[in-house]
PDB file of N, CA and C in Angstrom:
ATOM      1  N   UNK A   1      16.436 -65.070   8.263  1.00  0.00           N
ATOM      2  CA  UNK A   1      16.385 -64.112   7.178  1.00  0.00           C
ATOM      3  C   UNK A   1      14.948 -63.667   6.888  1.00  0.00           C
ATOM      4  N   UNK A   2      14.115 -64.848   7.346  1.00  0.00           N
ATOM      5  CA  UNK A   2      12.481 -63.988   7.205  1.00  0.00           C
ATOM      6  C   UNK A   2      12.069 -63.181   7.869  1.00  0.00           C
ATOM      7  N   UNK A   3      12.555 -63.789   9.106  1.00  0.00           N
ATOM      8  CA  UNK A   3      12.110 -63.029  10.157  1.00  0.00           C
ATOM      9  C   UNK A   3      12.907 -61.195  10.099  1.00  0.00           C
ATOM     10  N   UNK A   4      13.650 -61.162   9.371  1.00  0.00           N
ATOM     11  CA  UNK A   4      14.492 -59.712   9.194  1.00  0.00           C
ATOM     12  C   UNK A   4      13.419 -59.046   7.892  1.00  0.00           C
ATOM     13  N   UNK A   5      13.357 -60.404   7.061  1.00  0.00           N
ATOM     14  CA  UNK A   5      12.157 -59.519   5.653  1.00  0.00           C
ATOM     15  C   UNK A   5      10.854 -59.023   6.405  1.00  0.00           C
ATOM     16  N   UNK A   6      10.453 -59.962   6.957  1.00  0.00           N
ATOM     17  CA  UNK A   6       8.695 -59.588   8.174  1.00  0.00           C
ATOM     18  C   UNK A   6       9.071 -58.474   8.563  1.00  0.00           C
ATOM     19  N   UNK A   7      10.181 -58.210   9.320  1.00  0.00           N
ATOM     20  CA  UNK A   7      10.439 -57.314  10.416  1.00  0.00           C
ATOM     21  C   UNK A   7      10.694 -55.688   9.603  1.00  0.00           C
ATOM     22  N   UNK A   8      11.536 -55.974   8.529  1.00  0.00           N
ATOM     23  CA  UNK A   8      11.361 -54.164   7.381  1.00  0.00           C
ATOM     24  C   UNK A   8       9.614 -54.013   6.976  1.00  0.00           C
ATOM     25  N   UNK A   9       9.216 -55.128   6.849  1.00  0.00           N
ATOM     26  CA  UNK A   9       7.901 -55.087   6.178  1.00  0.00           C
ATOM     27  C   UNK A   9       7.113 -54.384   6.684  1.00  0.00           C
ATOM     28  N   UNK A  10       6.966 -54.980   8.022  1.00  0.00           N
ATOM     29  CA  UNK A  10       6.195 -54.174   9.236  1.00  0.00           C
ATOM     30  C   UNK A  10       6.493 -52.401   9.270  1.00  0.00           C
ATOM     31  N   UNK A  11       7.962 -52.612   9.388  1.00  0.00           N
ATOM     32  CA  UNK A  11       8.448 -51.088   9.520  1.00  0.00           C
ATOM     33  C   UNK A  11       7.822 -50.334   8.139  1.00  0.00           C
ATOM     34  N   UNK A  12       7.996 -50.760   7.379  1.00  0.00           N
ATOM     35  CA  UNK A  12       7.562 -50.381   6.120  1.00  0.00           C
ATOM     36  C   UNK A  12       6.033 -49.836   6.127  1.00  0.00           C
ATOM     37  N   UNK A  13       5.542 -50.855   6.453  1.00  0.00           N
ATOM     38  CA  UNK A  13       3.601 -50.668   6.316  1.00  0.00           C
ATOM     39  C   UNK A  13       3.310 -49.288   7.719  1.00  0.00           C
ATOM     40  N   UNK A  14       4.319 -49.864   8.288  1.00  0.00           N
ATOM     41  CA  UNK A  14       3.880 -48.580   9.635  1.00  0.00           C
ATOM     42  C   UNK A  14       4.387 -47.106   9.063  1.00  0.00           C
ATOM     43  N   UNK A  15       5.841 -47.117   8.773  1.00  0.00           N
ATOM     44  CA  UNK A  15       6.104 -45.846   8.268  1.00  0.00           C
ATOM     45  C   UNK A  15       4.949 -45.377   6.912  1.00  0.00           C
ATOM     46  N   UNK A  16       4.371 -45.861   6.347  1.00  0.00           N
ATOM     47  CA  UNK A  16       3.767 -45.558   5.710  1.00  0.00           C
ATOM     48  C   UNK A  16       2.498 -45.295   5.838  1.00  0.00           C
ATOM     49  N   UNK A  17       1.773 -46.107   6.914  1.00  0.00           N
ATOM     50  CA  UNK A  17       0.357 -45.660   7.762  1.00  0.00           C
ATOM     51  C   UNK A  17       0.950 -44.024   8.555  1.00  0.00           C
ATOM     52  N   UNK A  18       2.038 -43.974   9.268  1.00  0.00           N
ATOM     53  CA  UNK A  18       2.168 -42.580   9.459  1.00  0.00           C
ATOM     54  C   UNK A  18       2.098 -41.689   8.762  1.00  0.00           C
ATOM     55  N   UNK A  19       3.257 -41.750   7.581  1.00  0.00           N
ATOM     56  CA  UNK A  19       2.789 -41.052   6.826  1.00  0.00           C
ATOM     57  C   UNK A  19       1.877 -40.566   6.448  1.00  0.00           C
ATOM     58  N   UNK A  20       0.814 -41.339   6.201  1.00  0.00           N
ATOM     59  CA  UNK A  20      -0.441 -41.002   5.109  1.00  0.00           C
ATOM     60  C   UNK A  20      -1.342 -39.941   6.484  1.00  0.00           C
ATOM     61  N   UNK A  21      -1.456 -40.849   7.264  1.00  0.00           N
ATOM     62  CA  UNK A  21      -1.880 -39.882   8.670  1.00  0.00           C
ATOM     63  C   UNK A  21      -1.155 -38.483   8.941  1.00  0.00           C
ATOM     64  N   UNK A  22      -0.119 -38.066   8.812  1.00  0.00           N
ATOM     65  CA  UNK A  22       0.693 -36.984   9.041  1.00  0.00           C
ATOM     66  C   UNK A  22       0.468 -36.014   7.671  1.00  0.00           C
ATOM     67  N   UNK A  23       0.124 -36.501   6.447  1.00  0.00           N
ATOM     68  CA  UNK A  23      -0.598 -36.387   5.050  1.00  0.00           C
ATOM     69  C   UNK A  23      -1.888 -35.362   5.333  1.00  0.00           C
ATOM     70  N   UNK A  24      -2.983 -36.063   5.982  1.00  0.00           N
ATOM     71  CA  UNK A  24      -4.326 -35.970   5.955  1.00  0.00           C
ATOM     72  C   UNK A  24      -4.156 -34.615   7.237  1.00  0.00           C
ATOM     73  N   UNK A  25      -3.412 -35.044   7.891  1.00  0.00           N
ATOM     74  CA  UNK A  25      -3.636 -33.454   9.123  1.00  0.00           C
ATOM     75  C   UNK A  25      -2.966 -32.161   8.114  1.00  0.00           C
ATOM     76  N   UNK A  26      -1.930 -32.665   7.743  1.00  0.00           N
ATOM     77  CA  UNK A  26      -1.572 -31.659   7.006  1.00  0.00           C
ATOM     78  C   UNK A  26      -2.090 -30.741   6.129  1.00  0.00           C
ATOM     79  N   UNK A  27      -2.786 -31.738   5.019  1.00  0.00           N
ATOM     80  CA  UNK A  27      -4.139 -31.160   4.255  1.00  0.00           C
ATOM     81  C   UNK A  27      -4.926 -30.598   4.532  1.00  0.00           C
ATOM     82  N   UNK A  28      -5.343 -30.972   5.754  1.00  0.00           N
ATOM     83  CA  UNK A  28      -6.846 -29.956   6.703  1.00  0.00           C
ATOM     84  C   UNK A  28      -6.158 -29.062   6.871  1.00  0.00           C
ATOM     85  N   UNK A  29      -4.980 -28.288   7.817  1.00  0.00           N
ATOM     86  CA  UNK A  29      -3.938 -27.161   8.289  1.00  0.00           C
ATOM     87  C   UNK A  29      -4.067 -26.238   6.988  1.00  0.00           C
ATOM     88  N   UNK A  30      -3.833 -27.132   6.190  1.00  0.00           N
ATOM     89  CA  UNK A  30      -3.715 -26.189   5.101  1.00  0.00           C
ATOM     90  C   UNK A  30      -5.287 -25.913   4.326  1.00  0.00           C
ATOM     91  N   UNK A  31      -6.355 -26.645   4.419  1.00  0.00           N
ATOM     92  CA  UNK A  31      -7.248 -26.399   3.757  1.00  0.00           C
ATOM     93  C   UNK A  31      -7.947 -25.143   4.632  1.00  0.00           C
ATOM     94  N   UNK A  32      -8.052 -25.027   6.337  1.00  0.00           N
ATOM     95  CA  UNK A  32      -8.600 -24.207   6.771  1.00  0.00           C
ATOM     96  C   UNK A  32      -7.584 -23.300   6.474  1.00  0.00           C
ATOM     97  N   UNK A  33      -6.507 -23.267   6.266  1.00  0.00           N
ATOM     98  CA  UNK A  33      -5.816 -21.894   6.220  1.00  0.00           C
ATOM     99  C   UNK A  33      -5.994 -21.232   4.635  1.00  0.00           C
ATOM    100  N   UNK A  34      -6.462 -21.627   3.866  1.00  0.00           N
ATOM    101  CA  UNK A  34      -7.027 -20.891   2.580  1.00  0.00           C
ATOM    102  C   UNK A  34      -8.778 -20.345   2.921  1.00  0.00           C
ATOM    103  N   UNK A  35      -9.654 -21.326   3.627  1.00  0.00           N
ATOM    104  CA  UNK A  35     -11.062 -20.468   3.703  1.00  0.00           C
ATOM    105  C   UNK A  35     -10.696 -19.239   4.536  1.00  0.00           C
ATOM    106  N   UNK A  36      -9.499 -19.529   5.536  1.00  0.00           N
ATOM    107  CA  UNK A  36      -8.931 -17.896   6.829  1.00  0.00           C
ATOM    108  C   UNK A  36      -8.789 -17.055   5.754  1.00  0.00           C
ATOM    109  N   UNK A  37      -7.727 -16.892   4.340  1.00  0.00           N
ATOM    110  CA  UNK A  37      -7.250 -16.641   3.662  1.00  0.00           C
ATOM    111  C   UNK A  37      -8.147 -15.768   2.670  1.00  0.00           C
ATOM    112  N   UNK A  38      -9.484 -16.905   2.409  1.00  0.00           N
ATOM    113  CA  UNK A  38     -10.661 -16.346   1.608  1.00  0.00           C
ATOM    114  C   UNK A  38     -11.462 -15.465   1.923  1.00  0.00           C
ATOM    115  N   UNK A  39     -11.194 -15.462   3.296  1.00  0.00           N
ATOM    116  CA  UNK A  39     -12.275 -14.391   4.584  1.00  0.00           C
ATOM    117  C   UNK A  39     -11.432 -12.909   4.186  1.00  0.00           C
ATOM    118  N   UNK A  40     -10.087 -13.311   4.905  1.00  0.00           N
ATOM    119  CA  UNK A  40      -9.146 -12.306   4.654  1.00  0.00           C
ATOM    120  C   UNK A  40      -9.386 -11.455   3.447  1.00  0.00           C
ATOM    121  N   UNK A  41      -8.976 -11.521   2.631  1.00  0.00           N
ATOM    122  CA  UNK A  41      -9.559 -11.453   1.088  1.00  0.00           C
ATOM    123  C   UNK A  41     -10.725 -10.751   0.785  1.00  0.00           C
ATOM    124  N   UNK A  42     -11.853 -11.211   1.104  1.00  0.00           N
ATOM    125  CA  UNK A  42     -12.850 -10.764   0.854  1.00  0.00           C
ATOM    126  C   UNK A  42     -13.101  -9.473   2.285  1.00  0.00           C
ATOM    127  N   UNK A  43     -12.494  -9.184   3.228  1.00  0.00           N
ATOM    128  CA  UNK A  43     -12.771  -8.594   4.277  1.00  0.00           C
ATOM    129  C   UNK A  43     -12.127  -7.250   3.604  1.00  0.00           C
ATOM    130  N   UNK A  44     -10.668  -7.583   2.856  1.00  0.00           N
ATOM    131  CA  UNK A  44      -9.871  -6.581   2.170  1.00  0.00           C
ATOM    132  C   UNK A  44     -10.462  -5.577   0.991  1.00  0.00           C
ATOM    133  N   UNK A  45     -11.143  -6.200   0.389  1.00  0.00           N
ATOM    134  CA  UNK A  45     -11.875  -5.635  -0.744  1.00  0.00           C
ATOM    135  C   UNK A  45     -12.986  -5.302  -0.416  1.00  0.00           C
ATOM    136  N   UNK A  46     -13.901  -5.456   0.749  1.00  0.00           N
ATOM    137  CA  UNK A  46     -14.793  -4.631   1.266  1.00  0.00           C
ATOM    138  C   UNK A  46     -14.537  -2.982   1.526  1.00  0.00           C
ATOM    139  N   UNK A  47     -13.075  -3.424   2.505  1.00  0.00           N
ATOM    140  CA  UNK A  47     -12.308  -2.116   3.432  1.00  0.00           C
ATOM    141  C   UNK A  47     -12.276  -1.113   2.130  1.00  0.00           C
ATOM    142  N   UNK A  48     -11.760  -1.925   1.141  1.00  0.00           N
ATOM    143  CA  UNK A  48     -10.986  -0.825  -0.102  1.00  0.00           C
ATOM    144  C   UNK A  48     -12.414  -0.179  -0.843  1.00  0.00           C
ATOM    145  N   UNK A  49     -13.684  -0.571  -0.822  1.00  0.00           N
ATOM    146  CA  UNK A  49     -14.927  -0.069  -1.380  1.00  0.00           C
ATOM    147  C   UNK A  49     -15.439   1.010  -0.748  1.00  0.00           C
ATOM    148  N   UNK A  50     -15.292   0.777   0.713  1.00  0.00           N
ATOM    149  CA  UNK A  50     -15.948   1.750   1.590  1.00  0.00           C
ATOM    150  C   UNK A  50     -14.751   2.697   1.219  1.00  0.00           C
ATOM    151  N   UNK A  51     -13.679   2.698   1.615  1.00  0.00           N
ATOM    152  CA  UNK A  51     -12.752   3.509   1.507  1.00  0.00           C
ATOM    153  C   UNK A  51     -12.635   4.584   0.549  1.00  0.00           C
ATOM    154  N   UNK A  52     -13.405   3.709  -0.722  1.00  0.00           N
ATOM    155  CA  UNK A  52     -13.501   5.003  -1.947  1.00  0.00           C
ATOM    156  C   UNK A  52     -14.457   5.326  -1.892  1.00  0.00           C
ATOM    157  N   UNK A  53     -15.665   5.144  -1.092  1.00  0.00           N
ATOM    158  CA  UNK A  53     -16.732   5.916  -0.528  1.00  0.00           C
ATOM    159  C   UNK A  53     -16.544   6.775   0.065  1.00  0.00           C
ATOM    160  N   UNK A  54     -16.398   6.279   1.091  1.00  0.00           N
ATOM    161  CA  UNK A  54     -15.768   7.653   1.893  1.00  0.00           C
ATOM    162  C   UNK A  54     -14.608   8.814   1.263  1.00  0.00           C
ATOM    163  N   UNK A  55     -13.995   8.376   0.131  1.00  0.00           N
ATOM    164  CA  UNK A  55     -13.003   9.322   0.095  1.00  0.00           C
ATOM    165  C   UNK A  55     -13.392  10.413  -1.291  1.00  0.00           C
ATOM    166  N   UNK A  56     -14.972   9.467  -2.093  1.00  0.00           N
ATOM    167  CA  UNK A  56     -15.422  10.508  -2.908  1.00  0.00           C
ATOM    168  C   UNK A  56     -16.142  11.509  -1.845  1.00  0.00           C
ATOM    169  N   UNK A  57     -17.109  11.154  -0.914  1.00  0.00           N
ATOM    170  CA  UNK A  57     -17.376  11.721  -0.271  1.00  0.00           C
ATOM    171  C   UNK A  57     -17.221  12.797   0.131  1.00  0.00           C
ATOM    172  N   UNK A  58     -15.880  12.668   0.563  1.00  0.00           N
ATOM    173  CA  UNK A  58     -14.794  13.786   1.493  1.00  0.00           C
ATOM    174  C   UNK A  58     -14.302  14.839   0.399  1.00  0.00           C
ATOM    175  N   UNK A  59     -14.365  14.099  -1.173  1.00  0.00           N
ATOM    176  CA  UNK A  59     -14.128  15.257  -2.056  1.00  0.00           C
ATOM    177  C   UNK A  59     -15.349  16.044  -2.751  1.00  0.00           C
ATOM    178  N   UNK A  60     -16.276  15.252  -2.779  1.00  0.00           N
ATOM    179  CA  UNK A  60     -17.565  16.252  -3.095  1.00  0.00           C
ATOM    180  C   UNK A  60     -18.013  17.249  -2.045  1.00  0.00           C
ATOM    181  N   UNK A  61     -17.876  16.556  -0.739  1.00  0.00           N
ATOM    182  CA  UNK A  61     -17.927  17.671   0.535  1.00  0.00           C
ATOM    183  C   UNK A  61     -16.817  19.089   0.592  1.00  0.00           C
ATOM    184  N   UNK A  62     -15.991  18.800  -0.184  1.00  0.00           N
ATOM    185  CA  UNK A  62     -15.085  19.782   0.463  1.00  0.00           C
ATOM    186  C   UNK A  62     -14.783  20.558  -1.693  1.00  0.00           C
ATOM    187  N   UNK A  63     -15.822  20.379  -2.135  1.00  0.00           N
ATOM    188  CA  UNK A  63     -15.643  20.733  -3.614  1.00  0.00           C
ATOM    189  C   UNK A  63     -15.700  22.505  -3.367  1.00  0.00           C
ATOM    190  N   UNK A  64     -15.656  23.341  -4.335  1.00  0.00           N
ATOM    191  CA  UNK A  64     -15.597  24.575  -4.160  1.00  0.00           C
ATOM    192  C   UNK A  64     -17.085  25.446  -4.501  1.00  0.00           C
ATOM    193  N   UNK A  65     -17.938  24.659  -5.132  1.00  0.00           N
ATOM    194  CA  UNK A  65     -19.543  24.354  -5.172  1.00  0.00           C
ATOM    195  C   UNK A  65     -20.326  24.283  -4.202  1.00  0.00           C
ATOM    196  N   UNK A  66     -20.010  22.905  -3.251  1.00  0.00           N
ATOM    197  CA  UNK A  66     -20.404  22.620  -1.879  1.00  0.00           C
ATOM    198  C   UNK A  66     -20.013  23.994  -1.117  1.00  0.00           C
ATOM    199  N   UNK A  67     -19.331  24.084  -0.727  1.00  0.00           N
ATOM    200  CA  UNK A  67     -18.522  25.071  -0.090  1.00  0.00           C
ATOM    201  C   UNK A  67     -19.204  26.326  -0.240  1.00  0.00           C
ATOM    202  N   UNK A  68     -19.416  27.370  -1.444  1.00  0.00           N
ATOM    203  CA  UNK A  68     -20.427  28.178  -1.915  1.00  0.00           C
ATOM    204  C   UNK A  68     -21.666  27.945  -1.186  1.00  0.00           C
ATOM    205  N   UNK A  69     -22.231  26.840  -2.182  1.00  0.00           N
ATOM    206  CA  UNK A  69     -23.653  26.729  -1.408  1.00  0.00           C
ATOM    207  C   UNK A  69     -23.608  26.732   0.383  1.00  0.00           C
ATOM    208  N   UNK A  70     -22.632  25.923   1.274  1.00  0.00           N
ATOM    209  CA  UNK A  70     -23.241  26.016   2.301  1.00  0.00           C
ATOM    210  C   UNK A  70     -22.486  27.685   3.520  1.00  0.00           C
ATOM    211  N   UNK A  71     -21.825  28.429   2.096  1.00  0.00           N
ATOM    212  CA  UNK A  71     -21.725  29.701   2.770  1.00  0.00           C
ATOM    213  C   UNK A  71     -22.738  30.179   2.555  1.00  0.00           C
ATOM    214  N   UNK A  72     -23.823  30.462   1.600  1.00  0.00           N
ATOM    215  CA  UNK A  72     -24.107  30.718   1.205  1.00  0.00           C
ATOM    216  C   UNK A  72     -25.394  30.986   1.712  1.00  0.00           C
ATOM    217  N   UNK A  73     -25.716  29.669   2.600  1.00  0.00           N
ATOM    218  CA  UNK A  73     -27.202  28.989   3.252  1.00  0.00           C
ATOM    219  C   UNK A  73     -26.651  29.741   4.878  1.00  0.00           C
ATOM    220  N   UNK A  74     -25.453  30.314   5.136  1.00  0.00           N
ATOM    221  CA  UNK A  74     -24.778  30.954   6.420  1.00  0.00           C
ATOM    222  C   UNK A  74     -25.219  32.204   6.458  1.00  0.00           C
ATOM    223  N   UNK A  75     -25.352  32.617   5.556  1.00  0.00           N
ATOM    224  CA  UNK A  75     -25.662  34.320   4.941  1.00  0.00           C
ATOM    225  C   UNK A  75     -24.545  34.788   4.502  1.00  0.00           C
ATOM    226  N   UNK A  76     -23.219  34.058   4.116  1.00  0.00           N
ATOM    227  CA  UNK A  76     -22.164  34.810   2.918  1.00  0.00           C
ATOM    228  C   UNK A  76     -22.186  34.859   1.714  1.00  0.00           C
ATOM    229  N   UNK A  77     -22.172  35.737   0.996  1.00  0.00           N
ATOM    230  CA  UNK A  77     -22.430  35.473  -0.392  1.00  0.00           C
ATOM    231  C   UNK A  77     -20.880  36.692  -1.146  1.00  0.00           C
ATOM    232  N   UNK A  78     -20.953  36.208  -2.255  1.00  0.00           N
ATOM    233  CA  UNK A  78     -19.656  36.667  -3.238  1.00  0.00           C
ATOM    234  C   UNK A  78     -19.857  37.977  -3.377  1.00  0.00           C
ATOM    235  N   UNK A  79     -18.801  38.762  -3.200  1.00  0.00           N
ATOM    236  CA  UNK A  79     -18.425  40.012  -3.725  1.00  0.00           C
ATOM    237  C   UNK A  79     -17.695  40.585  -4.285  1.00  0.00           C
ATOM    238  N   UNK A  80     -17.719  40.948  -5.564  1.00  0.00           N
ATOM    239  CA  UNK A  80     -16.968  41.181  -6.358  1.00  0.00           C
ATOM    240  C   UNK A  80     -16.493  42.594  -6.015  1.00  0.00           C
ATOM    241  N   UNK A  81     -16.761  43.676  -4.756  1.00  0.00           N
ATOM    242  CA  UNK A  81     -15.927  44.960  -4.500  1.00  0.00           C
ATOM    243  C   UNK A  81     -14.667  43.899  -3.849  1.00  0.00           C
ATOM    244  N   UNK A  82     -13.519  45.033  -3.619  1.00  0.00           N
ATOM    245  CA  UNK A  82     -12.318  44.582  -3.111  1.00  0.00           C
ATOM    246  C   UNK A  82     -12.707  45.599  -2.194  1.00  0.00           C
ATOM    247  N   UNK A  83     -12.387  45.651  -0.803  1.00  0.00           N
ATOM    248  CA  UNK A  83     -12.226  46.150   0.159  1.00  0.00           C
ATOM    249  C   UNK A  83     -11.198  46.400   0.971  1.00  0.00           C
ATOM    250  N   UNK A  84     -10.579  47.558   1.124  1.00  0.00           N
ATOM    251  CA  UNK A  84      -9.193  47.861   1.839  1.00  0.00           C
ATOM    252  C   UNK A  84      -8.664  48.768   2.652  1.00  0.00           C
ATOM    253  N   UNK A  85      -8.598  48.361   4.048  1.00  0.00           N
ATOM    254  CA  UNK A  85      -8.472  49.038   5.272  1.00  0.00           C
ATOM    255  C   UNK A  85      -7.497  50.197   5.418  1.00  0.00           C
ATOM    256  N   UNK A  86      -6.794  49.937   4.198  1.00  0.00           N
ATOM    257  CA  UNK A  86      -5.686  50.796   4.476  1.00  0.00           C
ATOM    258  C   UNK A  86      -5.918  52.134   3.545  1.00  0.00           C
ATOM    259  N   UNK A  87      -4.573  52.994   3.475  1.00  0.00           N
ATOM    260  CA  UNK A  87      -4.751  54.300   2.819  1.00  0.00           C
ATOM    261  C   UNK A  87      -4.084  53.534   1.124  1.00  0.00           C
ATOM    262  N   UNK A  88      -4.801  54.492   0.457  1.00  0.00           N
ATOM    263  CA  UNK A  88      -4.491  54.014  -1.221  1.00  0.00           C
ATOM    264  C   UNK A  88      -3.251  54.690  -1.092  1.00  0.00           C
ATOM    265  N   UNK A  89      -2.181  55.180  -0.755  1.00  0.00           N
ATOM    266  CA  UNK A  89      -1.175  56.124  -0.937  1.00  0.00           C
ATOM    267  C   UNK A  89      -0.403  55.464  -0.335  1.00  0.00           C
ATOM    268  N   UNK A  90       1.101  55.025  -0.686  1.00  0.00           N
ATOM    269  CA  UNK A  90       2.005  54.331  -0.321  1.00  0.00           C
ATOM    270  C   UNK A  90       3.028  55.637   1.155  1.00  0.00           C
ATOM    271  N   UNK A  91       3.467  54.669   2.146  1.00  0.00           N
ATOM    272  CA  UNK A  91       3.556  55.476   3.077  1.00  0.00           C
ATOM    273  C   UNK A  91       4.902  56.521   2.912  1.00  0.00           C
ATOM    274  N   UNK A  92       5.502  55.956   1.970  1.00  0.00           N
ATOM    275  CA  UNK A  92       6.730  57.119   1.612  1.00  0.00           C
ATOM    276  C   UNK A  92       6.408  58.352   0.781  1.00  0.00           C
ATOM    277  N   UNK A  93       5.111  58.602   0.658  1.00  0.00           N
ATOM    278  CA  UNK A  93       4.767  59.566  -0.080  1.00  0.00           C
ATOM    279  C   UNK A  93       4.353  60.709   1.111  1.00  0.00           C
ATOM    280  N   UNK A  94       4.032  60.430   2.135  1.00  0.00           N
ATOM    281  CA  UNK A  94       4.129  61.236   3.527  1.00  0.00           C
ATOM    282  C   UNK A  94       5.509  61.569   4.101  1.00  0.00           C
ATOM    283  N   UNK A  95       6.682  61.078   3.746  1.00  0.00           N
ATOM    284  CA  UNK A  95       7.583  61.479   4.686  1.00  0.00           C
ATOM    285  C   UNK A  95       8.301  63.004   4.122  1.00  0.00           C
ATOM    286  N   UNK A  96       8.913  63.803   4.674  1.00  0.00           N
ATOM    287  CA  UNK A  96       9.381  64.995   3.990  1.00  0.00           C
ATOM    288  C   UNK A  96      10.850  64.763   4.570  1.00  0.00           C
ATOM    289  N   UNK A  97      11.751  65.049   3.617  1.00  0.00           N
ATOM    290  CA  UNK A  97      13.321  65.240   3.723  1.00  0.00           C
ATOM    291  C   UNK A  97      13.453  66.672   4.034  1.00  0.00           C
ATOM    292  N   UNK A  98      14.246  66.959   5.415  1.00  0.00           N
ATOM    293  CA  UNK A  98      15.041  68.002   5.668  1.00  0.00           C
ATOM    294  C   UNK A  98      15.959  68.165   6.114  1.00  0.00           C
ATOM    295  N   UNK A  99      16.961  68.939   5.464  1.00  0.00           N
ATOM    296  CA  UNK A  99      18.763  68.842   5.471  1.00  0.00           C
ATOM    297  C   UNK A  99      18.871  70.115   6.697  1.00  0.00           C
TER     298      UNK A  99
END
């Protein structure tokens, strides 16, 4: 009967040295996978900074100001005549009816 108490005991102390070992790997797995996590993270909120850089950017570039000025520096500038290729007289005012 001792020899059966020794014999769980053993099993006992061993399942439990595994354990604690199967414990400690586990913990690391998981501890490097939060600094991956922290990288991640911080790599994300970089992307999203530049991103609104670039995207004020793209709207001050393309403002209707910008735009002016660099027609402007082209040699176009604003004109307030209207200009129109065509005849001021609508074309049904040329046709003549004959019966």
């Amino acid at each position: 009967m001792e020899n059966k108490k020794a014999s769980i005991n053993y099993f006992l102390i061993a399942f439990i040295f595994i354990s604690v070992i199967c414990e400690v790997f586990i913990l690391n797995i998981y501890s490097n996978m939060g600094d991956k996590l922290t990288l991640i993270n911080k790599k994300i909120n970089e992307s999203e900074t530049e991103n609104n850089i670039v995207s004020q950017k793209i709207a001050s570039s393309s403002s209707m100001v910008t735009i002016a000025d660099k027609a402007k520096n082209y040699g176009l500038d604003y004109s307030s005549k209207v200009l129109s290729l065509g005849t001021s007289f609508p074309l049904a005012a040329n046709l003549k009816f004959e019966l």
